[in-house]
C-alpha atoms as a PDB file:
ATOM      1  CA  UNK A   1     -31.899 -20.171 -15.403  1.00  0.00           C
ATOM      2  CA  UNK A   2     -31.092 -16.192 -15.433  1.00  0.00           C
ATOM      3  CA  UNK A   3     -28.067 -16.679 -13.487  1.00  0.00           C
ATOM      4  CA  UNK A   4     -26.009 -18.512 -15.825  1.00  0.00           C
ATOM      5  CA  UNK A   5     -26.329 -16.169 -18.333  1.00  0.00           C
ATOM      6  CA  UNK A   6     -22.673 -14.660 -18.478  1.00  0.00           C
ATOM      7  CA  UNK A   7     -23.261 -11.555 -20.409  1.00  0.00           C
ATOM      8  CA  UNK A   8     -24.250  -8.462 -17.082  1.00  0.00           C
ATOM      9  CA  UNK A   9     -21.737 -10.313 -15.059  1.00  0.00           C
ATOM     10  CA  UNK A  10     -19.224 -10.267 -16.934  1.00  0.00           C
ATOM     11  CA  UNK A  11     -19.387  -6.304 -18.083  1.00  0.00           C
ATOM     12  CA  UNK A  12     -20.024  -5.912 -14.474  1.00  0.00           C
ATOM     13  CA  UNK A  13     -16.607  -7.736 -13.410  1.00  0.00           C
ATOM     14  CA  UNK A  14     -14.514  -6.041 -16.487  1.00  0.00           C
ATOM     15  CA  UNK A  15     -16.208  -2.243 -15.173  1.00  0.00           C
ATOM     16  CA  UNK A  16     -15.269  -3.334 -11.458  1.00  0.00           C
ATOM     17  CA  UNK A  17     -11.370  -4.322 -12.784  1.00  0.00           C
ATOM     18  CA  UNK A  18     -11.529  -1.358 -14.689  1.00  0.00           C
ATOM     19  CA  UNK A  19     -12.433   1.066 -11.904  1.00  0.00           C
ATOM     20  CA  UNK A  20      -9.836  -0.975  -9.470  1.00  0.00           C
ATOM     21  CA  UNK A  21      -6.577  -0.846 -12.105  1.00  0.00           C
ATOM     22  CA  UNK A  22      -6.899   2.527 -13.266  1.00  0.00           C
ATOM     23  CA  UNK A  23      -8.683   5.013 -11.094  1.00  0.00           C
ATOM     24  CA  UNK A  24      -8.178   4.043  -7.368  1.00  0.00           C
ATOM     25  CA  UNK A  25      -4.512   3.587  -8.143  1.00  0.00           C
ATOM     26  CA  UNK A  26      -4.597   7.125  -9.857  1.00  0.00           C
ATOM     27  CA  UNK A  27      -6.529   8.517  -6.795  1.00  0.00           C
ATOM     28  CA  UNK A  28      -3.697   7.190  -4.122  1.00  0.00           C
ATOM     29  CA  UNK A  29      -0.425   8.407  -5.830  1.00  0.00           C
ATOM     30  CA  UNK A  30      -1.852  11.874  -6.564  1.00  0.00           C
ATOM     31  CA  UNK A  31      -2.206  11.869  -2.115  1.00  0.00           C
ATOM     32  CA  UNK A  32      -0.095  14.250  -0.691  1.00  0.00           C
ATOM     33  CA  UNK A  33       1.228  13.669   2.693  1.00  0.00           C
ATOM     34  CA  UNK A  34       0.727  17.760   4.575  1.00  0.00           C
ATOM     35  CA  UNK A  35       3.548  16.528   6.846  1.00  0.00           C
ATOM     36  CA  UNK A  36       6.914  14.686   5.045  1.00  0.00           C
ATOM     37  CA  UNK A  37       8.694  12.782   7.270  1.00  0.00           C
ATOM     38  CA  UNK A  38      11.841  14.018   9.197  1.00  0.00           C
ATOM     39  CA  UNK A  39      14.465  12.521  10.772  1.00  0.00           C
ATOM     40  CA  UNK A  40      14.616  12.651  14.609  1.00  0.00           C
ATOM     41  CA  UNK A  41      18.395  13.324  14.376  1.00  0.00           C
ATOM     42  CA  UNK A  42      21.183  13.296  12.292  1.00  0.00           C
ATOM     43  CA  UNK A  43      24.165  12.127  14.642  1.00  0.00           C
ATOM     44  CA  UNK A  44      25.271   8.485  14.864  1.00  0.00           C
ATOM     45  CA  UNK A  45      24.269   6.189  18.129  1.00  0.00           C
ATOM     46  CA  UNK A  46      27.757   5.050  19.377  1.00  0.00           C
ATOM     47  CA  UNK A  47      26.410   1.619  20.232  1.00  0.00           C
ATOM     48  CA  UNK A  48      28.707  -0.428  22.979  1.00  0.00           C
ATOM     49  CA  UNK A  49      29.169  -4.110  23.348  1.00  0.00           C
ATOM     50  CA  UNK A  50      27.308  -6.189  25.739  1.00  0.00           C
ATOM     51  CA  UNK A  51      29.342  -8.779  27.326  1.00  0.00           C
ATOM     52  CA  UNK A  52      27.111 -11.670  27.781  1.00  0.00           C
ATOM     53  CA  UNK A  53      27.789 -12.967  31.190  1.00  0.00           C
ATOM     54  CA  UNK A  54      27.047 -16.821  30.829  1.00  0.00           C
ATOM     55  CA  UNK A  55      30.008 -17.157  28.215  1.00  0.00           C
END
C-alpha cells in the first residue's frame, strides 16, 4: 500500500511547517498599516453616578 509509505508526506508536512513558521509570519510583521491609529480625543469623560432607583 503506497499510502503508508511515510517518506513524500512527511517532507511535504516539514516544507508546509516550514513555509507556515518562517515566511508567512515574516510577510505579516513587515505590513504597514497607511493609516496609524489616532485617538478621537484627548480630554477626560467626567463620568456621573447613576443612582439606581430600586435601592
Amino acid at each position: 500500500m503506497p499510502q503508508l509509505n511515510p517518506a513524500p508526506w512527511f517532507a511535504i508536512l516539514l516544507f508546509s511547517w516550514l513555509i507556515f513558521l518562517i515566511i508567512i509570519p515574516t510577510k505579516v510583521l513587515n505590513h504597514v498599516s497607511p493609516h496609524e491609529p489616532t485617538p478621537f480625543s484627548t480630554e477626560e469623560h467626567k463620568t456621573q453616578p447613576w443612582d439606581w432607583p430600586w435601592q
